[in-house]
Protein backbone atom coordinates (compact mmCIF):
# COMPACT_ATOMS: atom_id res chain seq x y z
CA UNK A 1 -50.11 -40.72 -7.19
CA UNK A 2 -49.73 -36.96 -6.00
CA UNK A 3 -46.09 -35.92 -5.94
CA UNK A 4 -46.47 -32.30 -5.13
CA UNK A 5 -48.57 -31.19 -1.78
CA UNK A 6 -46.19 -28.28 -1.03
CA UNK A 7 -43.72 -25.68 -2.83
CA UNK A 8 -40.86 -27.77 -1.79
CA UNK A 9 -42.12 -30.66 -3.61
CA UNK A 10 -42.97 -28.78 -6.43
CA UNK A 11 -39.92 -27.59 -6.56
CA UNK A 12 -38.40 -31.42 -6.14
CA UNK A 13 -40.68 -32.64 -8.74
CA UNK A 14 -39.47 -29.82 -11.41
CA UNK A 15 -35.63 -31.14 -10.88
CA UNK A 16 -37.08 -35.02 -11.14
CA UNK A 17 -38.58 -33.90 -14.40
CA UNK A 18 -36.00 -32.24 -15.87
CA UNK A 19 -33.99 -35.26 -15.01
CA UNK A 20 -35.58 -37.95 -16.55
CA UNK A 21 -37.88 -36.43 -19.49
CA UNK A 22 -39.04 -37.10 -22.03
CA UNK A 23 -38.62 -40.80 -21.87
CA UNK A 24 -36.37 -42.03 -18.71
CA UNK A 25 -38.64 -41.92 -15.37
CA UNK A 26 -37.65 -45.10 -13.46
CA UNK A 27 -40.60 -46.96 -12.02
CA UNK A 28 -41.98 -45.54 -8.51
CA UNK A 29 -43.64 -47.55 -6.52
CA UNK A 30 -45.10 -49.79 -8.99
CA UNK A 31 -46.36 -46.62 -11.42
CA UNK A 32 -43.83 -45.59 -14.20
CA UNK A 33 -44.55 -41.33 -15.45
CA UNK A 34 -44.48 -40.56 -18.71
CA UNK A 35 -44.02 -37.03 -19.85
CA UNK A 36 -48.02 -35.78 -20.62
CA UNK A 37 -48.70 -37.32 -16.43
CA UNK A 38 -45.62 -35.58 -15.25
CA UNK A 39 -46.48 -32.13 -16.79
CA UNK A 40 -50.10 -32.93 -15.48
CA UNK A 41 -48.73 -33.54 -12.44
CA UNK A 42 -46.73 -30.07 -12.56
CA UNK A 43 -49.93 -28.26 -13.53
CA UNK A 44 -51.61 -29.60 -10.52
CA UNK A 45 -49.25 -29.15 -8.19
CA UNK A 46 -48.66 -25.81 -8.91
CA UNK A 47 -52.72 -25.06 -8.49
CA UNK A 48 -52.00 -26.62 -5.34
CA UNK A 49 -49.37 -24.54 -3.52
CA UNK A 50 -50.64 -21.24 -5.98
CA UNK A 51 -51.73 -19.44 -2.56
CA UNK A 52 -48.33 -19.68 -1.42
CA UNK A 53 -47.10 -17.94 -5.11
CA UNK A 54 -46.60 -14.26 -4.32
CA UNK A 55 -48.82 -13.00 -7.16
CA UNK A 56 -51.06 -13.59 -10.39
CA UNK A 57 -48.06 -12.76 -12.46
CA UNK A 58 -45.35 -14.99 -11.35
CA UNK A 59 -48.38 -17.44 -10.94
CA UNK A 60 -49.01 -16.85 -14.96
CA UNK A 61 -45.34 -16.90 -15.86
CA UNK A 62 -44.45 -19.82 -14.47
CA UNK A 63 -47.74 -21.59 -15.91
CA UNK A 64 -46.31 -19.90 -19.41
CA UNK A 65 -43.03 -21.60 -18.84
CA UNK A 66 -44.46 -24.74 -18.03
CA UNK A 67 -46.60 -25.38 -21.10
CA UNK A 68 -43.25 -24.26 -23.24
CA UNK A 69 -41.26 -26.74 -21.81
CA UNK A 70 -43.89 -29.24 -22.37
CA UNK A 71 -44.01 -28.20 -25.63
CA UNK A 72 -40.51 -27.94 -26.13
CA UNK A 73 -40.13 -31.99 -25.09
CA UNK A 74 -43.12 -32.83 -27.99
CA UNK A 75 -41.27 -31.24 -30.62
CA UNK A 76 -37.93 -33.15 -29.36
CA UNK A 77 -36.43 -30.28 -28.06
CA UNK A 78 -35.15 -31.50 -24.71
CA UNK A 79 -32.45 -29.44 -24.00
CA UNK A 80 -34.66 -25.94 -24.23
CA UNK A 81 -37.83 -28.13 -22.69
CA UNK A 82 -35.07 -28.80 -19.46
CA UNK A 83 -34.09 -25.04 -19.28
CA UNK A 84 -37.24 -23.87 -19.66
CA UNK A 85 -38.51 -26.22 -16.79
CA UNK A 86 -35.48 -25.34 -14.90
CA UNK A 87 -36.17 -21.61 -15.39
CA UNK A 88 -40.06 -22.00 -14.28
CA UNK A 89 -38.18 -24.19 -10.78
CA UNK A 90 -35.94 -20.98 -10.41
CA UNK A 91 -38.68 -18.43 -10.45
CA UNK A 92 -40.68 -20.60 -8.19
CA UNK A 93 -37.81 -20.40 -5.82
CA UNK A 94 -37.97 -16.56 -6.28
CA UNK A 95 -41.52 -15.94 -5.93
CA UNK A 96 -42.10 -18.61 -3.10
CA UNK A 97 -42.51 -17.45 0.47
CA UNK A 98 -39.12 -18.04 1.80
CA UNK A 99 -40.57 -20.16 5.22
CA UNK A 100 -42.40 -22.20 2.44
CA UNK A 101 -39.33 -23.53 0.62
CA UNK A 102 -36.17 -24.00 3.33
């Protein structure tokens, strides 16, 4: 299942994550995440909607932030693998065209 066509869900699906990783994602529509297919999913949605990302290097940071919040949740870090996902959903909102996420 794709969760993220758009900026908005992008952004949606960054505050799901941070929610329920590493190890909590209730079951949606008969297909349960785990964490390695939710940060997949984050990497591909943010391909997705990366035209919409004003520039290469708000495009790289928040690909930077993603992969250290992954990281963060492998090592058992969850509290700095949520802020950093948090922080990579806050520049998003930053660097987004405004019409593309209200």
């Amino acid at each position: 299942m794709q969760w993220c066509h758009s900026v908005r869900d992008l952004i949606d699906f960054m505050a799901y994550v941070s929610i329920y990783a590493p190890n909590e994602f209730p079951d949606e529509d008969g297909e349960t995440l785990d964490l390695a297919g939710a940060f997949s999913e984050l990497q591909q949605g943010l391909k997705t909607v990366a035209i919409e990302v004003n520039g290469p290097n708000l495009l790289k940071k928040i690909e930077a932030l993603l992969s250290a919040s992954h990281s963060k949740y492998l090592t058992g870090d969850v509290s700095e693998g949520a802020r950093l996902l948090i922080e990579a959903e806050y520049a998003l909102r930053g660097g987004a065209f405004s019409d593309s996420v209200d």
